[in-house]
N, C-alpha and C. Protein backbone atom coordinates (compact mmCIF):
# COMPACT_ATOMS: atom_id res chain seq x y z
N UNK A 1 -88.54 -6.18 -34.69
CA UNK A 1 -87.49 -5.66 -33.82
C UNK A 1 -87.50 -6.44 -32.51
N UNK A 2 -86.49 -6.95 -32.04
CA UNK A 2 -86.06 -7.82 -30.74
C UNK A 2 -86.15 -6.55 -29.75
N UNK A 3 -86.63 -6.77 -29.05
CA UNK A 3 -86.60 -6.22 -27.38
C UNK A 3 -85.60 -6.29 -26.75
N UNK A 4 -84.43 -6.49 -26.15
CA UNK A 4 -83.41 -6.85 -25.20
C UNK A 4 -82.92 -5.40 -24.24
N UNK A 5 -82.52 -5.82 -22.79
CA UNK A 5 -82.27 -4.92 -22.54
C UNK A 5 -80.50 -4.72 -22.78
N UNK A 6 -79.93 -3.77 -22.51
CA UNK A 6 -78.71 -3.23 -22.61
C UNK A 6 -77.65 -4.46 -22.15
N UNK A 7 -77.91 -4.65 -20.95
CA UNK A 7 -76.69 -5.96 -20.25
C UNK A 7 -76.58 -6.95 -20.64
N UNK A 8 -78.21 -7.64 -20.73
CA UNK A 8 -78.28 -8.71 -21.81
C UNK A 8 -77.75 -8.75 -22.99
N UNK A 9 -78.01 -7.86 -23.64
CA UNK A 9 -77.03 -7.68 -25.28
C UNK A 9 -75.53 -7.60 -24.81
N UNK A 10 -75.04 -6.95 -23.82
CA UNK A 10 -73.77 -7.14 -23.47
C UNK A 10 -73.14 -7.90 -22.97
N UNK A 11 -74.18 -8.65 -22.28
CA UNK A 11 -73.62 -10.16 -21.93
C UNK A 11 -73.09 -11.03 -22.74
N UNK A 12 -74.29 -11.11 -24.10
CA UNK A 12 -74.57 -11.88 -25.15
C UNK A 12 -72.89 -11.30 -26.40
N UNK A 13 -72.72 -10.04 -26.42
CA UNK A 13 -71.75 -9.80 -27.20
C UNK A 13 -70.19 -10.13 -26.49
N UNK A 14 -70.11 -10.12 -25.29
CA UNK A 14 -68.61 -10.44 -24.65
C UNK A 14 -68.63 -12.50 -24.53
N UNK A 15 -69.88 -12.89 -24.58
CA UNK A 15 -69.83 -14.39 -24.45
C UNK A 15 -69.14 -14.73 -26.08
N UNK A 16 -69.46 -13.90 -26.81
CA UNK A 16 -69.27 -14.21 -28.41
C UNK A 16 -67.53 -13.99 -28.59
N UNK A 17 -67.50 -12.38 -27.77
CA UNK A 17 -65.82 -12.17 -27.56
C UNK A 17 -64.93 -13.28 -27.41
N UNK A 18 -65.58 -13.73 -26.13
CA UNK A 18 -64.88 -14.80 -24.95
C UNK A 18 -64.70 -16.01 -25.86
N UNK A 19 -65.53 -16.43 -26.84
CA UNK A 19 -65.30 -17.49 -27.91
C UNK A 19 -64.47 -16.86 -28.93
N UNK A 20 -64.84 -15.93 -29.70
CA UNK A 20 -63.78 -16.26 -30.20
C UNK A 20 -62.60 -15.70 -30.45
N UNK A 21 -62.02 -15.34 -29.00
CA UNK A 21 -60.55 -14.83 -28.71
C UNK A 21 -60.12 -16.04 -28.31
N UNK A 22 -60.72 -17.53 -27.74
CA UNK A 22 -59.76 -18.70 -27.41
C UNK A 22 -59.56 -19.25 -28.89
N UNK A 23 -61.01 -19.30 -29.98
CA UNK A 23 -61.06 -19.58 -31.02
C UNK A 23 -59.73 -19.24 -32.15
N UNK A 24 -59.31 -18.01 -31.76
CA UNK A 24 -58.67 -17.16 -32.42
C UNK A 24 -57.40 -16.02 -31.82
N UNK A 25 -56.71 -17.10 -31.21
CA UNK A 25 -55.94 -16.69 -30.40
C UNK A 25 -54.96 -15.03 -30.78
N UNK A 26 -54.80 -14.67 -32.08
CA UNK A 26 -54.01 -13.88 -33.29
C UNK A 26 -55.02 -13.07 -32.87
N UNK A 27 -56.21 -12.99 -32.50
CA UNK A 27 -57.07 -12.02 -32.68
C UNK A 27 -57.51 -11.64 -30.84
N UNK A 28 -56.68 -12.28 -29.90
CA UNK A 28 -56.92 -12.38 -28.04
C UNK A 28 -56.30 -10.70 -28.04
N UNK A 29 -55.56 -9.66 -28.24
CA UNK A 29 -55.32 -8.61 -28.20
C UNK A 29 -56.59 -7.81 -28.45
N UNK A 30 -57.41 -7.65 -29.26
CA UNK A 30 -58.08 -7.26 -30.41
C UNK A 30 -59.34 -6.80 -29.44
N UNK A 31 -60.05 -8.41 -28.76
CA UNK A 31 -61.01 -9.11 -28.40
C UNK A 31 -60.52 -8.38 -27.08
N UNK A 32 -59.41 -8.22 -26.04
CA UNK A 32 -59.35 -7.97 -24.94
C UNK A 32 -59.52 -6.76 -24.95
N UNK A 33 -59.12 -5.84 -25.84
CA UNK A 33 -58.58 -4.43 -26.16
C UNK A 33 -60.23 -3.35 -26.12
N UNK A 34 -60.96 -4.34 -27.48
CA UNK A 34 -62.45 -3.62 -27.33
C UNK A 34 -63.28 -4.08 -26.63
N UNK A 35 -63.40 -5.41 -26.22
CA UNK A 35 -64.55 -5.97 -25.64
C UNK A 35 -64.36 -6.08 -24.42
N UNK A 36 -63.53 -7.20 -24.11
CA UNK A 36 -63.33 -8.39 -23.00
C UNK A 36 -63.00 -7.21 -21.57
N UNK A 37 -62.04 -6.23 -21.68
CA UNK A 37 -61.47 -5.22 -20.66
C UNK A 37 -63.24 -4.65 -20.10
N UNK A 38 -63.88 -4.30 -20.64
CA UNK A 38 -64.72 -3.18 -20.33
C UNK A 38 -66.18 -3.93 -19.82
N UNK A 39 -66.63 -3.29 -18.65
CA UNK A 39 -67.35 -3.79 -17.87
C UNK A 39 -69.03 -3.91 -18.51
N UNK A 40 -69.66 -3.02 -19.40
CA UNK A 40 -70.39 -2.76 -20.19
C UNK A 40 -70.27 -1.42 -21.40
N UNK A 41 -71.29 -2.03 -22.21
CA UNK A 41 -71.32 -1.26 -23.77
C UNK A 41 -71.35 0.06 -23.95
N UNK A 42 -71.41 0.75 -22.74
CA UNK A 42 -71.02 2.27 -22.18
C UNK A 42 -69.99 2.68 -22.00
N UNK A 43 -69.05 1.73 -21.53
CA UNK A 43 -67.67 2.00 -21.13
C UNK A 43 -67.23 1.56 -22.08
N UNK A 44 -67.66 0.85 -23.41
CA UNK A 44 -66.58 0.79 -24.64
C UNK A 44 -66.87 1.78 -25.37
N UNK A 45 -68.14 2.55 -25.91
CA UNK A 45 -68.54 3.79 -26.43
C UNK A 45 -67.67 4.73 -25.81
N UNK A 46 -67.71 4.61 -24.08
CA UNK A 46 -66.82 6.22 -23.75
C UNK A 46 -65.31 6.02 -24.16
N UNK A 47 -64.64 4.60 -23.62
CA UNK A 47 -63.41 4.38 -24.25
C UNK A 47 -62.99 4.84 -25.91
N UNK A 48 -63.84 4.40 -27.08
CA UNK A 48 -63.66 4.33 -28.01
C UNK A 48 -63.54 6.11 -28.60
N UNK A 49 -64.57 6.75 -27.90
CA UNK A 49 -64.98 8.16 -28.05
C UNK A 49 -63.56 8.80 -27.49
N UNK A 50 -62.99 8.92 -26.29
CA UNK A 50 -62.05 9.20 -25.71
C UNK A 50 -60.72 8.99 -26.73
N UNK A 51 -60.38 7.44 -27.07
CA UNK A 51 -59.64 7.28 -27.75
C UNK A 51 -59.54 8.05 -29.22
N UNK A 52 -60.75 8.18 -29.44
CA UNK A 52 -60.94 9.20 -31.07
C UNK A 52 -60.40 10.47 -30.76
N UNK A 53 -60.95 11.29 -29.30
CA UNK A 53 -60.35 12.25 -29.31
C UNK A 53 -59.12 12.66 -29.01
N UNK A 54 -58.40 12.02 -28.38
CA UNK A 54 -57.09 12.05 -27.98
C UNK A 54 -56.76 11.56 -29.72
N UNK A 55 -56.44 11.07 -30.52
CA UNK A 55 -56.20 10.86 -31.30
C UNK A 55 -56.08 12.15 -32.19
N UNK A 56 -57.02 12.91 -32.12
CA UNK A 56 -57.29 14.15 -33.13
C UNK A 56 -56.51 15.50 -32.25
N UNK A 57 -56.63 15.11 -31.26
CA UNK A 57 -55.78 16.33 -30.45
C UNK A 57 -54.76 15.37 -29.19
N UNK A 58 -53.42 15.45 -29.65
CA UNK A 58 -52.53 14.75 -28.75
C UNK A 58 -52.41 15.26 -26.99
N UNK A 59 -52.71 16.37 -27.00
CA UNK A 59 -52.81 17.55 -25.57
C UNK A 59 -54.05 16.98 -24.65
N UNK A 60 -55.09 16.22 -25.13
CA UNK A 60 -56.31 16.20 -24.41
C UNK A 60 -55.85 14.92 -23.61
N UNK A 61 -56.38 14.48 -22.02
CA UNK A 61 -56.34 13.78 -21.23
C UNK A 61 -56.93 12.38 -21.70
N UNK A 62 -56.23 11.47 -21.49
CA UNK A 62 -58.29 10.19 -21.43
C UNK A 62 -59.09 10.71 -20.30
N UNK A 63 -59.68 10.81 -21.59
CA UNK A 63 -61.26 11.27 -20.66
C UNK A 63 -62.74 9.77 -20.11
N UNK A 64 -62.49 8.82 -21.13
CA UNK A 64 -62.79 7.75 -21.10
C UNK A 64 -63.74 7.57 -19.55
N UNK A 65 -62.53 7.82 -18.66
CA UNK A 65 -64.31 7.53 -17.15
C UNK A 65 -65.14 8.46 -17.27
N UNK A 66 -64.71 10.27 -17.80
CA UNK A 66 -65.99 10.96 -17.72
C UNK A 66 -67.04 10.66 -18.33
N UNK A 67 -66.47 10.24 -20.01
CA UNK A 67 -67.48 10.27 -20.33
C UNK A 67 -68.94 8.63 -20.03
N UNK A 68 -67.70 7.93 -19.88
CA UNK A 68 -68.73 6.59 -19.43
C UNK A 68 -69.74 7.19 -17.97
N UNK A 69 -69.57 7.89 -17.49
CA UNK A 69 -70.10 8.27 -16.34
C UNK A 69 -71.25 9.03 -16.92
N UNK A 70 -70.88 10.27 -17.50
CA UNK A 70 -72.39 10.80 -18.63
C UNK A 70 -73.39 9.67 -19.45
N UNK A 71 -72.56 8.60 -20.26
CA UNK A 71 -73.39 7.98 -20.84
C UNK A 71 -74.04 6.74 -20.05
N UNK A 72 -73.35 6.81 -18.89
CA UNK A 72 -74.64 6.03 -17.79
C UNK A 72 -75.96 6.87 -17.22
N UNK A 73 -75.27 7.83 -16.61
CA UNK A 73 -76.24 8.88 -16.15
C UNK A 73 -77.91 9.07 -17.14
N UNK A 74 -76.94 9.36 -18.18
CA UNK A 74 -78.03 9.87 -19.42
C UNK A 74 -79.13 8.25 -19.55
N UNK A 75 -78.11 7.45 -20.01
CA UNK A 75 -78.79 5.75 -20.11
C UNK A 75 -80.08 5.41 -18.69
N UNK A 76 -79.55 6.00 -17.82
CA UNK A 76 -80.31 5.84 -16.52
C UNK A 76 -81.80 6.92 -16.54
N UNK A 77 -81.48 8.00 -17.33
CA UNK A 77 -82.46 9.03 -17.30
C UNK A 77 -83.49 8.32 -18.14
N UNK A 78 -82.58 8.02 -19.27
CA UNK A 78 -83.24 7.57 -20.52
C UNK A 78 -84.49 6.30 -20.28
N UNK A 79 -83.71 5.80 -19.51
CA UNK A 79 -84.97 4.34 -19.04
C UNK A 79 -85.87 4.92 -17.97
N UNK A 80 -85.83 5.72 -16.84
CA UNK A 80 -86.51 6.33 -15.95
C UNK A 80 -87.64 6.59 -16.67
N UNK A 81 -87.34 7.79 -17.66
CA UNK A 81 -88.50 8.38 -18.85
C UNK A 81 -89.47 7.69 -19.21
N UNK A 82 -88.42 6.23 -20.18
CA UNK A 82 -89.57 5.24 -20.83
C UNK A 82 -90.18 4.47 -19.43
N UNK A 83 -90.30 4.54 -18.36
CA UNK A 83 -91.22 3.79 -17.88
C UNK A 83 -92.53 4.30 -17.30
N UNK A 84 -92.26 6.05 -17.31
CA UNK A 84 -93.17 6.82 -16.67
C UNK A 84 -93.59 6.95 -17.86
């Protein structure tokens, strides 16, 4: 099992984006839409989560910043823990 932390892997997955949405221009919507827009791999989980639910219930808000805001919080607890 590789070690990496969170940003690094997210660095490493939007550099891959960033190739190949010039690579694959048919696919620059796609690449901007899940990856390239979102600042880290938290904010595409809360996006994606948000988007599921609005999907299943048309009435619900994007919720998308709350929940990226929980799954930092929690992510932040989560590493605090493992170091103590």
């Amino acid at each position: 099992m590789i070690n990496i932390d969170p940003a690094t892997f997210w660095q490493i997955i939007r550099a891959e984006a960033e190739h190949e949405a010039h690579a694959r221009p048919a696919m620059q919507r796609y690449f901007d839409a899940y990856v390239l827009r979102h600042e880290t791999l938290e904010d595409v989980f809360a996006s994606l989560l948000a988007a599921e639910l609005m999907r299943s219930d048309a009435t619900l808000p994007d919720m998308a910043g709350e929940f990226s805001a929980v799954i930092r919080q929690s992510g932040s607890n989560a590493s605090a823990a493992a170091v103590h």
